[in-house]
C-alpha atoms as a PDB file:
ATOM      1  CA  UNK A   1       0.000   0.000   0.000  1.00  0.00           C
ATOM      2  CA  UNK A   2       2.737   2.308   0.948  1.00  0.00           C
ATOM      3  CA  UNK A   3       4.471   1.734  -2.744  1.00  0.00           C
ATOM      4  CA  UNK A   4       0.962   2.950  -4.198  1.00  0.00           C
ATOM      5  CA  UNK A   5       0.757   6.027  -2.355  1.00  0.00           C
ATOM      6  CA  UNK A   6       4.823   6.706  -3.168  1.00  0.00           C
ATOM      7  CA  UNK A   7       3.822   6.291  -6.995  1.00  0.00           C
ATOM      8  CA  UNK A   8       0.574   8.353  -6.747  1.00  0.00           C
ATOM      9  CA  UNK A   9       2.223  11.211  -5.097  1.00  0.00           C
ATOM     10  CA  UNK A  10       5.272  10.772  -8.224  1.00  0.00           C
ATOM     11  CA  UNK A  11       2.532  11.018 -10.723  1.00  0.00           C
ATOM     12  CA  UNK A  12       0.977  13.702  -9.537  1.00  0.00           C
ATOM     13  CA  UNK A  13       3.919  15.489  -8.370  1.00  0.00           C
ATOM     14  CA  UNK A  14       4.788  15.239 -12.246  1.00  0.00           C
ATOM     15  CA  UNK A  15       1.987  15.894 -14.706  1.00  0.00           C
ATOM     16  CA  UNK A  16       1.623  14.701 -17.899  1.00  0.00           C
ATOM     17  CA  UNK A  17       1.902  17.652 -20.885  1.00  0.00           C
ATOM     18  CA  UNK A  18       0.311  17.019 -23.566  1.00  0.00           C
ATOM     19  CA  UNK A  19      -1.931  18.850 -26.469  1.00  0.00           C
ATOM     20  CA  UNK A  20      -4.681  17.517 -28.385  1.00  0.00           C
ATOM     21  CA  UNK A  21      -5.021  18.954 -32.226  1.00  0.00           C
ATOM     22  CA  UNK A  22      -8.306  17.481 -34.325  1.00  0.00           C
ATOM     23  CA  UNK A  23      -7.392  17.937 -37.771  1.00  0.00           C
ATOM     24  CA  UNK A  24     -10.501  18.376 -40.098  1.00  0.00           C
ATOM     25  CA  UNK A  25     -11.056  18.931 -44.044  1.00  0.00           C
ATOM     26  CA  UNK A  26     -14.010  21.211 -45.085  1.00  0.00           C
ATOM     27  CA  UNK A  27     -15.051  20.224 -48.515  1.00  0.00           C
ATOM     28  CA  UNK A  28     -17.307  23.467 -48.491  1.00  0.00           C
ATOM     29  CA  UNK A  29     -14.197  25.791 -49.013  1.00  0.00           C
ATOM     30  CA  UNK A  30     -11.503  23.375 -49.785  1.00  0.00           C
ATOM     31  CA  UNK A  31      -9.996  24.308 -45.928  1.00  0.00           C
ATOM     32  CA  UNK A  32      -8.282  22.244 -42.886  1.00  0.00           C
ATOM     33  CA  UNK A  33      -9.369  23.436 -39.500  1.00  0.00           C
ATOM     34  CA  UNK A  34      -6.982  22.912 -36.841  1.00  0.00           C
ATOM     35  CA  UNK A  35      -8.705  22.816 -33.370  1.00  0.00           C
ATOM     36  CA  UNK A  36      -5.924  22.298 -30.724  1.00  0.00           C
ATOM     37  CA  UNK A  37      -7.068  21.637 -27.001  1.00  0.00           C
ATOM     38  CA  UNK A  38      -4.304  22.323 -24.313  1.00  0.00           C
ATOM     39  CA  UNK A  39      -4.416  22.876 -20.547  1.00  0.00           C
ATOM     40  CA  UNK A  40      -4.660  27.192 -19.905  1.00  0.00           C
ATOM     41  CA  UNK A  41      -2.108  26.864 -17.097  1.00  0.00           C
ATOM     42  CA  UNK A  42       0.488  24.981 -19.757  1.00  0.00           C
ATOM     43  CA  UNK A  43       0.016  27.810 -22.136  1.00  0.00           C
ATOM     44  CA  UNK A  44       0.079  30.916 -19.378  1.00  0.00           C
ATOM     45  CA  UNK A  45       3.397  28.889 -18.524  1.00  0.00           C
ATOM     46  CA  UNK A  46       4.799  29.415 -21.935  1.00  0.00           C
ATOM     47  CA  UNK A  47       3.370  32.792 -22.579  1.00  0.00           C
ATOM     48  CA  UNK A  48       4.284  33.987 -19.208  1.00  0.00           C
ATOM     49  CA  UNK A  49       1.431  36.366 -19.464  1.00  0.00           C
ATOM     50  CA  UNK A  50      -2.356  35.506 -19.624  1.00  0.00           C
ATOM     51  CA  UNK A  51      -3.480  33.861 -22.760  1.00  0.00           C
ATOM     52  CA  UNK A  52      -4.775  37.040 -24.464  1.00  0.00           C
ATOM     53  CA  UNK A  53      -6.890  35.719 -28.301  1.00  0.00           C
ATOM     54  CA  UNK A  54      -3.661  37.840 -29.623  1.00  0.00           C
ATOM     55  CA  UNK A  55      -0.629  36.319 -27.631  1.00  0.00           C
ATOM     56  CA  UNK A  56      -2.463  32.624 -28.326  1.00  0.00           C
ATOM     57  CA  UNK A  57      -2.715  33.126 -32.228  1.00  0.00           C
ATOM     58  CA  UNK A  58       1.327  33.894 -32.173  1.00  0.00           C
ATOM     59  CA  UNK A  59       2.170  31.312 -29.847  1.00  0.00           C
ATOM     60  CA  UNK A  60      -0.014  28.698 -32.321  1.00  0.00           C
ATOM     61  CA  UNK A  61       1.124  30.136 -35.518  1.00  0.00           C
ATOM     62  CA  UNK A  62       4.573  29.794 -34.762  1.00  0.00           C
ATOM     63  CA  UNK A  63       4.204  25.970 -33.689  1.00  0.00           C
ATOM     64  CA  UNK A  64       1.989  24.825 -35.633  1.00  0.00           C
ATOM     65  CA  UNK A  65       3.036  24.533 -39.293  1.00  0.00           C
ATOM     66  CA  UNK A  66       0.452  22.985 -42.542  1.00  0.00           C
ATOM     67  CA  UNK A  67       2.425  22.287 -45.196  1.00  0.00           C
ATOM     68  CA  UNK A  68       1.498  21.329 -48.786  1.00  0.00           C
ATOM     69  CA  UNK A  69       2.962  18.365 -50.488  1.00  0.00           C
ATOM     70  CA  UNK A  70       5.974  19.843 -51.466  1.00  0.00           C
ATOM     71  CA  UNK A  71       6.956  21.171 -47.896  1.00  0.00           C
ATOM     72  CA  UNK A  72       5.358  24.883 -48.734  1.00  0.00           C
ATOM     73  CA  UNK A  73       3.761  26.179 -45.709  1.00  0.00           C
ATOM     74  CA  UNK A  74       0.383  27.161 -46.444  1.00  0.00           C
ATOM     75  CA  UNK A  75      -0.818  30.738 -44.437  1.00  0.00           C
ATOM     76  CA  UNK A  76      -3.090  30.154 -41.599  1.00  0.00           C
ATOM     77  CA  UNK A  77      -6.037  32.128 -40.402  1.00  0.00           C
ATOM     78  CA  UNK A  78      -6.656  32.391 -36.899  1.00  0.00           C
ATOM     79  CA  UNK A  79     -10.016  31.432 -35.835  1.00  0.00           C
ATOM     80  CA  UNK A  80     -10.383  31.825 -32.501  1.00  0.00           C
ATOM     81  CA  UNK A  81      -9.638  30.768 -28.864  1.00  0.00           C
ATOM     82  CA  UNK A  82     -12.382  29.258 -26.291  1.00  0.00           C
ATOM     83  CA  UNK A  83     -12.109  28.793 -22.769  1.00  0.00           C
ATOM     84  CA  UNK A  84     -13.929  25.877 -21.588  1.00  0.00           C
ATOM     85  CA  UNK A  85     -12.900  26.123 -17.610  1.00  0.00           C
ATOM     86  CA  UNK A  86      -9.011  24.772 -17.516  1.00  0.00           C
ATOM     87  CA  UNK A  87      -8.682  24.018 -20.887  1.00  0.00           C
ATOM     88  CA  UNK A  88      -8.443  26.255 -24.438  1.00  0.00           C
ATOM     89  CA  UNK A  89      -9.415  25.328 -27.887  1.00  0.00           C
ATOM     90  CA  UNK A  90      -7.489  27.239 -30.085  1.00  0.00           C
ATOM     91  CA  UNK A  91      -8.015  27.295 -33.934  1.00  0.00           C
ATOM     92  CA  UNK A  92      -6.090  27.721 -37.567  1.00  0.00           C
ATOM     93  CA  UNK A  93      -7.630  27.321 -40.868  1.00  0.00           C
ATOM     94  CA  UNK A  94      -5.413  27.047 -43.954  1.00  0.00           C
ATOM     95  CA  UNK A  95      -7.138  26.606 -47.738  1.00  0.00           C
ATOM     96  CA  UNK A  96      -6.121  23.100 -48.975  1.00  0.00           C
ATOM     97  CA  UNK A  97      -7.308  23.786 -52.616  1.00  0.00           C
ATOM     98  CA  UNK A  98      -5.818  20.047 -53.570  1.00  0.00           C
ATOM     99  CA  UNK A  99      -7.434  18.619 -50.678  1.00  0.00           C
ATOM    100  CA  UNK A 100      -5.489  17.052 -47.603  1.00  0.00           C
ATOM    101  CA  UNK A 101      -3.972  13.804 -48.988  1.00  0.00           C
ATOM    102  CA  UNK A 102      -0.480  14.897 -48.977  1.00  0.00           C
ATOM    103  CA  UNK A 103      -0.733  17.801 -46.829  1.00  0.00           C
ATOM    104  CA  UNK A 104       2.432  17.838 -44.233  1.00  0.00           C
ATOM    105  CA  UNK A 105       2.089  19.045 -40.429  1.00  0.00           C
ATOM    106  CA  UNK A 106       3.912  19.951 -37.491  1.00  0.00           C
ATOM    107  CA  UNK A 107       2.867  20.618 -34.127  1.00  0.00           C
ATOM    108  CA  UNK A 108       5.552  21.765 -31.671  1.00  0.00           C
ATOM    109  CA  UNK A 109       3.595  23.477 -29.326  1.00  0.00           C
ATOM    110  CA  UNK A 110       4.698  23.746 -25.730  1.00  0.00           C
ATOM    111  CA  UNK A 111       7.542  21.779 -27.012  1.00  0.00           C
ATOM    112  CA  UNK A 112      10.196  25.223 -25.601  1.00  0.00           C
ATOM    113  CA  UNK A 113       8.321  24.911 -21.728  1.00  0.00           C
ATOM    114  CA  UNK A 114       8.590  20.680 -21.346  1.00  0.00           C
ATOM    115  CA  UNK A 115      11.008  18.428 -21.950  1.00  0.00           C
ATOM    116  CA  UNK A 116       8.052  15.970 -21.878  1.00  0.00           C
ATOM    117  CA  UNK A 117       5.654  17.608 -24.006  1.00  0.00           C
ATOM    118  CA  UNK A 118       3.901  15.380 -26.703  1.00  0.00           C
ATOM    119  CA  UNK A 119       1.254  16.754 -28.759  1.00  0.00           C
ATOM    120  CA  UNK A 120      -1.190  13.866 -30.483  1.00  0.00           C
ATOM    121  CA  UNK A 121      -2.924  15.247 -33.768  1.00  0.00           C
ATOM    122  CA  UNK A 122      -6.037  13.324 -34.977  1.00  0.00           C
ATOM    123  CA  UNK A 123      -7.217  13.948 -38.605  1.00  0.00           C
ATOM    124  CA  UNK A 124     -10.733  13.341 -40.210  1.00  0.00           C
ATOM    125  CA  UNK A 125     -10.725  13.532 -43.999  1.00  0.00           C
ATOM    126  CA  UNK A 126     -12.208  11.332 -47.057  1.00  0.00           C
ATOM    127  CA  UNK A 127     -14.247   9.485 -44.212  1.00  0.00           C
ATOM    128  CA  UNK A 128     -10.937   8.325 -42.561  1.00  0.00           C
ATOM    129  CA  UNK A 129      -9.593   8.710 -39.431  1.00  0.00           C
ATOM    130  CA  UNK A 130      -5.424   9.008 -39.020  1.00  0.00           C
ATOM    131  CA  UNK A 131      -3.360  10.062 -36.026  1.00  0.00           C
ATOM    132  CA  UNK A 132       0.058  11.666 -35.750  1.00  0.00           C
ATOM    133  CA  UNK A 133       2.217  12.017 -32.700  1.00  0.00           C
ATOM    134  CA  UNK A 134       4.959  14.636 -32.169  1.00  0.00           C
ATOM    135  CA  UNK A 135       7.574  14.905 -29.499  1.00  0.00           C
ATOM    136  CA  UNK A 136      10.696  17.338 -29.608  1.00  0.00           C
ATOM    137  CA  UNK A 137      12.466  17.498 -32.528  1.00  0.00           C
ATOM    138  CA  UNK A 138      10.279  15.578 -35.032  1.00  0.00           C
ATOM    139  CA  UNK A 139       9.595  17.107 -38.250  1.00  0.00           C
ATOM    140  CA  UNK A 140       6.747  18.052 -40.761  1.00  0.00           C
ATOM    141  CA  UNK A 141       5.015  14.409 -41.261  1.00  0.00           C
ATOM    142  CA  UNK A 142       2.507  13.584 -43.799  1.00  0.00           C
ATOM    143  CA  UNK A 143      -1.124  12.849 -43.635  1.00  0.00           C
ATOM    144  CA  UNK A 144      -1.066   9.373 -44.646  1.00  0.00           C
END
């Protein structure tokens, strides 16, 4: 019993940092939405100010990168930032004009605050479900 109180108190002495990015293709206008859902505390950390709609759409534009097939970045629109009590949903959209097969990604949020960090992306497109995972250092990776 002791040994599962010592490991209890190790977990939650250390937490686990991760982000959450849903990936999804709008046929409508040809777009990818990127909706990325991260703890508020993780991102004041890495701000080291309050998470302002302005200060989040720099921090996400510069780690998050959609790429086309050829490594291009494409330009992404910011599209808000909710609060949902501890955690943020923060949001790019990019046009994908050759849809998303192909498209390349990178999401190194957080990745500059912990050592830890690993940042799962799940992708809906073409009625298929895919997931990516990054961790520090990993580059752009395909949608499969």
């Amino acid at each position: 019993m002791a040994a599962l109180v010592a490991t209890l108190a190790l977990l939650a002495a250390h937490p686990l940092h991760t982000t959450l990015t849903q990936l999804t293709y709008r046929d409508a206008d040809r777009s990818v939405e990127v909706m990325v859902r991260g703890f508020a505390d993780d991102f004041r950390a890495a701000l080291g100010e309050d998470v302002t709609d302005s200060a989040a759409s720099a921090y996400v534009r510069s780690g998050v990168t959609i790429a086309d097939r050829t490594g291009r970045p494409l330009p992404a629109a910011w599209c808000g930032l909710k609060r949902t009590g501890d955690v943020l949903w923060l949001c790019l959209r990019a046009r994908a004009p050759l849809g998303p097969r192909g498209l390349r990604l990178r999401v190194a949020l957080l990745f500059d605050r912990y050592a830890d960090q690993i940042n799962i992306v799940q992708a809906s497109y073409d009625g298929r479900r895919a997931a990516l995972l990054f961790t520090r250092g990993d580059a752009l990776k395909p949608l499969p």
